[in-house]
C-alpha atoms as a PDB file:
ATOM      1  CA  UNK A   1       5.995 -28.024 -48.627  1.00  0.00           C
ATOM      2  CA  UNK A   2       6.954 -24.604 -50.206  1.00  0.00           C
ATOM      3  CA  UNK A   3      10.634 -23.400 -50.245  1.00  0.00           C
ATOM      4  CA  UNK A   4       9.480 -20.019 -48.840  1.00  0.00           C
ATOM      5  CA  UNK A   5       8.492 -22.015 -45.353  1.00  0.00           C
ATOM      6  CA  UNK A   6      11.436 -22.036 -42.741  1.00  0.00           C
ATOM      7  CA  UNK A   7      12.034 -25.412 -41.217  1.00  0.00           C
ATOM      8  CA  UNK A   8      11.936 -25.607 -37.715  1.00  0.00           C
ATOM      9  CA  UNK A   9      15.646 -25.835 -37.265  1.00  0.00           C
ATOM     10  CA  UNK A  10      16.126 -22.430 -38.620  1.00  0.00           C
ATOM     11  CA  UNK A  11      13.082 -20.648 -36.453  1.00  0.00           C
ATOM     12  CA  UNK A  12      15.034 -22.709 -33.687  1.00  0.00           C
ATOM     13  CA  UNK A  13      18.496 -21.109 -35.020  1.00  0.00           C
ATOM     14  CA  UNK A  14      16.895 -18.086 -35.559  1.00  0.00           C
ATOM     15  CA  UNK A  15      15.184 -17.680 -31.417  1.00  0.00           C
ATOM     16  CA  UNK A  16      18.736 -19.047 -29.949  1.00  0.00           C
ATOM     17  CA  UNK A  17      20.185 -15.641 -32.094  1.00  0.00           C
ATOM     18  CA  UNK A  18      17.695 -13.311 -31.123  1.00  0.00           C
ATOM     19  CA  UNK A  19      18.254 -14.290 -27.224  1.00  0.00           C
ATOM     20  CA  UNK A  20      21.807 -13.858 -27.423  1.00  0.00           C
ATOM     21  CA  UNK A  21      21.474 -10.791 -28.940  1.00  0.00           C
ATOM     22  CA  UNK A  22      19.042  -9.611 -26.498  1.00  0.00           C
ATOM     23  CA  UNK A  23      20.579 -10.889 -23.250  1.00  0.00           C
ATOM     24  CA  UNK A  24      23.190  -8.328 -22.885  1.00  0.00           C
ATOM     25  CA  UNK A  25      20.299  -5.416 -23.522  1.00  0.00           C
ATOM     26  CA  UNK A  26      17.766  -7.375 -20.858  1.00  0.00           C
ATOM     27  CA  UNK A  27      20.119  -8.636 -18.397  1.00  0.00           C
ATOM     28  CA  UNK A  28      21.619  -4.748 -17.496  1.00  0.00           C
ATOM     29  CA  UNK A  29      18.289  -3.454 -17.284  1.00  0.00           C
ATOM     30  CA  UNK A  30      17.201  -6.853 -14.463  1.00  0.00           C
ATOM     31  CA  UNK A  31      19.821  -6.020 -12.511  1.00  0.00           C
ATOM     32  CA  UNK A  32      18.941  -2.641 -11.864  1.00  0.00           C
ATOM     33  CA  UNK A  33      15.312  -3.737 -11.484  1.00  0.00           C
ATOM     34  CA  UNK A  34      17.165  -6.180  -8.775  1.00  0.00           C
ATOM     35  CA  UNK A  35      19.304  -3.353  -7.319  1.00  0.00           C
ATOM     36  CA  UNK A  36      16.334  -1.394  -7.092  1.00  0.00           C
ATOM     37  CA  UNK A  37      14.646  -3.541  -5.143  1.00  0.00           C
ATOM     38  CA  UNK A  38      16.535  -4.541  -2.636  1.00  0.00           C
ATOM     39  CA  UNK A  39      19.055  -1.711  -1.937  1.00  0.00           C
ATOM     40  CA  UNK A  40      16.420   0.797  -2.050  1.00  0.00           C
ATOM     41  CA  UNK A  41      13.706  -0.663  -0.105  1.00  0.00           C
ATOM     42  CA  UNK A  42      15.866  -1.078   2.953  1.00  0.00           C
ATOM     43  CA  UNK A  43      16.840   2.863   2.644  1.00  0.00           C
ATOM     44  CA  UNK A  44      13.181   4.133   2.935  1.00  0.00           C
ATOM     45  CA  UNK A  45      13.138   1.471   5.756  1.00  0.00           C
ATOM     46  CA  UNK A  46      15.628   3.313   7.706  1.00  0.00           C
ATOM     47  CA  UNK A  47      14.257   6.575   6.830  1.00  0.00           C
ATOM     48  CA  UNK A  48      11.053   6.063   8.247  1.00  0.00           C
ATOM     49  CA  UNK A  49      12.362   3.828  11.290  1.00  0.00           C
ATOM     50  CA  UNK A  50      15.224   6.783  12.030  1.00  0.00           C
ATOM     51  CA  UNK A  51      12.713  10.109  10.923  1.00  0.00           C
ATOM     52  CA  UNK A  52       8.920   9.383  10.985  1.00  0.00           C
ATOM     53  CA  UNK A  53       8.912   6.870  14.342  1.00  0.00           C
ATOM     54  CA  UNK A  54      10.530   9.311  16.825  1.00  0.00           C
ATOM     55  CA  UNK A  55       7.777  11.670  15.400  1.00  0.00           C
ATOM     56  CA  UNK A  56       5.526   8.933  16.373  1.00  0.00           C
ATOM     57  CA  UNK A  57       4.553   8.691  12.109  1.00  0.00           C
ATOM     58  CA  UNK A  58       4.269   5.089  11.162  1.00  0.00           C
ATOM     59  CA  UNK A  59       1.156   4.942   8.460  1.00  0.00           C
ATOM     60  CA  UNK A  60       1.411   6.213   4.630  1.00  0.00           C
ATOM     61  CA  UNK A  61      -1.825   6.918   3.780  1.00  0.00           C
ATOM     62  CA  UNK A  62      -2.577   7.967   0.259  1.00  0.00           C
ATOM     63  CA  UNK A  63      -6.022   9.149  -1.106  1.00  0.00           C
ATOM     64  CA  UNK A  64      -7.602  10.587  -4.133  1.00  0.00           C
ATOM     65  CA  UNK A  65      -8.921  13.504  -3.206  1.00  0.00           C
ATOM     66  CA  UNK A  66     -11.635  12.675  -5.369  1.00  0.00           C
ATOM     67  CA  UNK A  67     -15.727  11.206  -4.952  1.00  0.00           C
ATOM     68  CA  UNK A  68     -16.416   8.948  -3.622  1.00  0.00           C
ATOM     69  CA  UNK A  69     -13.565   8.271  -1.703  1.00  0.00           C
ATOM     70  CA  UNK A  70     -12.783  11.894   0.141  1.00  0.00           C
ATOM     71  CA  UNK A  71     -15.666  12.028   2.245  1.00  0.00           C
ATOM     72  CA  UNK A  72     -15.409   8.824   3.593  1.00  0.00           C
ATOM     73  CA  UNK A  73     -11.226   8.758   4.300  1.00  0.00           C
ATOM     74  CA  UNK A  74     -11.859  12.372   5.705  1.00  0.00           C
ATOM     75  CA  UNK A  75     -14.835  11.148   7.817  1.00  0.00           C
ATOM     76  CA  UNK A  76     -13.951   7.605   8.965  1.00  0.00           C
ATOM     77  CA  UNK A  77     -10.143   7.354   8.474  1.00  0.00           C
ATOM     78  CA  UNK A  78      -8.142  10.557   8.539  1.00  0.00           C
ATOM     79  CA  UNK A  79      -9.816  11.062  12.187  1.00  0.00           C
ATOM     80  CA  UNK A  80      -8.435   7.704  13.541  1.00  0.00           C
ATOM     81  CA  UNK A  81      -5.109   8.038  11.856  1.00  0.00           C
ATOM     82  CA  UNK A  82      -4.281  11.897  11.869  1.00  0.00           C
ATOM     83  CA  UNK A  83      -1.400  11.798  14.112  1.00  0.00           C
ATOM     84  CA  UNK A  84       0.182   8.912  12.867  1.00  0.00           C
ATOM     85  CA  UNK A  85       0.048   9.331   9.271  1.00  0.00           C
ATOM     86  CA  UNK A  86       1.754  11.043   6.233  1.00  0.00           C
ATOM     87  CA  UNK A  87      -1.094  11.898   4.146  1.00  0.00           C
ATOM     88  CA  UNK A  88      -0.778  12.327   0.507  1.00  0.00           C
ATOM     89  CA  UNK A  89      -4.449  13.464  -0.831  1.00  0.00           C
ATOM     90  CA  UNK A  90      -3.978  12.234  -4.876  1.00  0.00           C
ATOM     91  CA  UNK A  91      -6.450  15.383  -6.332  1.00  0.00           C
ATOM     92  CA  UNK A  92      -5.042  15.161  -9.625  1.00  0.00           C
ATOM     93  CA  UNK A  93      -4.006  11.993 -10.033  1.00  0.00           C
ATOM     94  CA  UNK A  94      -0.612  13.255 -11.140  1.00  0.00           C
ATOM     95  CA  UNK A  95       1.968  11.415  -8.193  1.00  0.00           C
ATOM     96  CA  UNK A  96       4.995  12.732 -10.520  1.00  0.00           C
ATOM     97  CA  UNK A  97       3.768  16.727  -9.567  1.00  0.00           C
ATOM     98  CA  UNK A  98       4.370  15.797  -5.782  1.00  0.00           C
ATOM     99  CA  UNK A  99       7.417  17.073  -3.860  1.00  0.00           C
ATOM    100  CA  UNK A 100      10.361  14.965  -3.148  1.00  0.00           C
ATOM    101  CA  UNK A 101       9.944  13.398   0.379  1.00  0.00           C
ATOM    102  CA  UNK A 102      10.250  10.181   2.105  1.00  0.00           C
ATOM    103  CA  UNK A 103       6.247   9.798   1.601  1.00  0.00           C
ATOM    104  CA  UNK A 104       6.856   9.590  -2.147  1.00  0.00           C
ATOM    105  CA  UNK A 105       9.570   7.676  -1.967  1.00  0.00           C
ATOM    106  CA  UNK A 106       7.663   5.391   0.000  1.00  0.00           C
ATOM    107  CA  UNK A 107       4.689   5.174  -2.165  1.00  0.00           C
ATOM    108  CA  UNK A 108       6.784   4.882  -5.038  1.00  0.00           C
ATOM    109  CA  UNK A 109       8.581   2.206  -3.465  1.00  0.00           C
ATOM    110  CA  UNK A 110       5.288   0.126  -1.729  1.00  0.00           C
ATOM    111  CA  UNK A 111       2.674   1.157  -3.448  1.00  0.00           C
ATOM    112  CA  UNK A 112       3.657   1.877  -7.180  1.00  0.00           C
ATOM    113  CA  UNK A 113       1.382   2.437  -9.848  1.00  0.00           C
ATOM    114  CA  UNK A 114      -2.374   2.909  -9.305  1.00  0.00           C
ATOM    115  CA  UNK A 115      -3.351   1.272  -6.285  1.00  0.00           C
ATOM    116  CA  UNK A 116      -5.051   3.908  -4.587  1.00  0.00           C
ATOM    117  CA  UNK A 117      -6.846   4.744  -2.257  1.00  0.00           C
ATOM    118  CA  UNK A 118      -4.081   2.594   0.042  1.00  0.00           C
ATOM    119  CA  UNK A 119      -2.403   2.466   3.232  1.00  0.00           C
ATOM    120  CA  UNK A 120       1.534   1.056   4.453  1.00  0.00           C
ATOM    121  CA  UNK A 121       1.423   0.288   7.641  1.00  0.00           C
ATOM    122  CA  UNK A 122       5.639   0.237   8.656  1.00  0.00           C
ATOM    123  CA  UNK A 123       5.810  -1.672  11.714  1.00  0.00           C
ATOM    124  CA  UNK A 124       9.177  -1.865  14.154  1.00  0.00           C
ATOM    125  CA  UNK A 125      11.720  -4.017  12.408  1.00  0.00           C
ATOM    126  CA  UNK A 126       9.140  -5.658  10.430  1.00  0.00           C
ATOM    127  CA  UNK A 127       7.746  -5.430   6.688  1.00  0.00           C
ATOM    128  CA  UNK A 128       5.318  -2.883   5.967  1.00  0.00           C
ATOM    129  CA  UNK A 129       1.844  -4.071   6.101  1.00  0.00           C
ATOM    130  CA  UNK A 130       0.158  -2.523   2.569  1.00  0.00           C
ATOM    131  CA  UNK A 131      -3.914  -2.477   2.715  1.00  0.00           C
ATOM    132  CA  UNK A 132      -5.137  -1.961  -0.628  1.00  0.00           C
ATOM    133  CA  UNK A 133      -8.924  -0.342  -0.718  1.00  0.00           C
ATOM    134  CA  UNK A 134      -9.454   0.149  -4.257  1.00  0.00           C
ATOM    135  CA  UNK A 135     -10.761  -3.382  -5.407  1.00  0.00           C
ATOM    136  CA  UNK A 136     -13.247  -2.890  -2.696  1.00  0.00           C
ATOM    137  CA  UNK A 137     -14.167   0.305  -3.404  1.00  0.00           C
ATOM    138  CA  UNK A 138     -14.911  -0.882  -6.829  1.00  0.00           C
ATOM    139  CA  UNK A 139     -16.982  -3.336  -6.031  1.00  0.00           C
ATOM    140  CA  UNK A 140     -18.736  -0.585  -3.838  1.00  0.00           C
ATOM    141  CA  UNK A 141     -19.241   1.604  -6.921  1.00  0.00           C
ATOM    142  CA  UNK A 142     -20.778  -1.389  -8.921  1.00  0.00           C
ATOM    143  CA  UNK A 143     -23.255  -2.135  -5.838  1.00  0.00           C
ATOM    144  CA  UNK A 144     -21.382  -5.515  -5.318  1.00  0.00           C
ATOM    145  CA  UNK A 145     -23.178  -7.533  -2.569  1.00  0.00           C
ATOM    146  CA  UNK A 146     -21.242  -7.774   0.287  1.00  0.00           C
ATOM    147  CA  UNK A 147     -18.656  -5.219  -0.751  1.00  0.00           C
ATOM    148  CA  UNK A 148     -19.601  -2.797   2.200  1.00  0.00           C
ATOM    149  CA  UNK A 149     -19.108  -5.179   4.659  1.00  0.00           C
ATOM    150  CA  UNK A 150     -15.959  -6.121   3.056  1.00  0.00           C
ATOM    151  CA  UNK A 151     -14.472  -2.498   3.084  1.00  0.00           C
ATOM    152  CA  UNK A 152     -16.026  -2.078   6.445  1.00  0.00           C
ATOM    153  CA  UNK A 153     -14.154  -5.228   7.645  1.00  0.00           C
ATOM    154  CA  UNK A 154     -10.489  -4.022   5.909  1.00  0.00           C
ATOM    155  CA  UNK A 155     -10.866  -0.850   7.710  1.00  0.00           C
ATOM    156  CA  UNK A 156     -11.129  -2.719  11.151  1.00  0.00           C
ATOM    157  CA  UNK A 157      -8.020  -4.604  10.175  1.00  0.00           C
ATOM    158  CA  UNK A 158      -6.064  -1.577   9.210  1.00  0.00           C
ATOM    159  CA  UNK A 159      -7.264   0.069  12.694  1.00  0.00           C
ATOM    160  CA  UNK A 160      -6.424  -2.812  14.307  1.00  0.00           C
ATOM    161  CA  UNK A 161      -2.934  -3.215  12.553  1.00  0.00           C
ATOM    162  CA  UNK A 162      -2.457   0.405  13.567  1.00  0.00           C
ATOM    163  CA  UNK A 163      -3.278  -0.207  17.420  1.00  0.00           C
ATOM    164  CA  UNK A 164      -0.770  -2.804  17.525  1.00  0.00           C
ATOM    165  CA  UNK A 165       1.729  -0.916  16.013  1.00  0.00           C
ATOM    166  CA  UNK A 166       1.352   1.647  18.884  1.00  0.00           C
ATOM    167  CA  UNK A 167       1.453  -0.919  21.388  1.00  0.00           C
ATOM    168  CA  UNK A 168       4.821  -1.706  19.998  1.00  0.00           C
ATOM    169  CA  UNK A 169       5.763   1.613  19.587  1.00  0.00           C
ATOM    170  CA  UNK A 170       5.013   2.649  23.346  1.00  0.00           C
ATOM    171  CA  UNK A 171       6.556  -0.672  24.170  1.00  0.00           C
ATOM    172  CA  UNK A 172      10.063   0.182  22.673  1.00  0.00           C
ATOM    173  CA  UNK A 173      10.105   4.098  23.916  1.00  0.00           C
END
């Protein structure tokens, strides 16, 4: 064995440093991951319980704006869901160019990073239902077998989800 190896003790030594050094850099940064999470999520809660419901608003629906996905949201799904959906059409791609609402917040908050086309579904004192069609639309694009019938069958559920939700809506009016 050469003298320019490290034993295992010192890589051992050396880890138990690095994590103590590191724990007071991580551990700020996981608690306002944590914060994040759980005081905020509540908040857009409320918002949309207290501003979209009375409005009768209860589906985020965001889009690209974009083929092949625009022609069949605007012709299969914007019709069912028009008046009881925010909309936010993605033509750009560029989320951070959007105006400050409760819709971005909400996205930002349920949908995050790149999972569009999608839908949130915020049902009475219950968590949001997310549908999430881009998987299947990729298959769709690749000429997947089955992968029609599987988008096909995810918008039923999402209409179905949203029928329910009025039920409960006209139930508690």
């Amino acid at each position: 064995m050469s003298s320019d190896a490290k034993s295992p003790k010192s890589i051992d030594a050396f880890k138990r440093v690095f994590a103590v050094l590191l724990l007071p850099i991580v551990l700020p940064i996981c608690l306002v991951g944590l914060y994040w999470r759980l005081l905020f999520r509540p908040v857009i809660y409320l918002l949309v319980w207290g501003l979209w419901w009375p409005r009768g608003v209860f589906v985020l629906f965001v889009y690209p704006n974009v083929e092949p996905y625009s022609d069949r949201f605007r012709s299969v799904i914007l019709p069912v869901i028009r008046d009881s959906a925010e909309v936010l059409a993605w033509p750009d791609f560029e989320p951070r160019h959007w105006r400050r609402s409760i819709a971005v917040a909400a996205y930002r908050q349920f949908v995050g990073g790149t999972f569009v086309p999608m839908a949130v579904v915020f049902r009475p004192f219950r968590r949001a239902k997310r549908f999430s069609f881009s998987p299947l639309w990729e298959e769709v694009r690749r000429g997947k077998a089955g992968a029609w019938e599987a988008l096909e069958a995810m918008e039923r559920d999402f209409f179905n989800c949203i029928e329910e939700t009025k039920t409960q809506r006209r139930g508690k009016l």
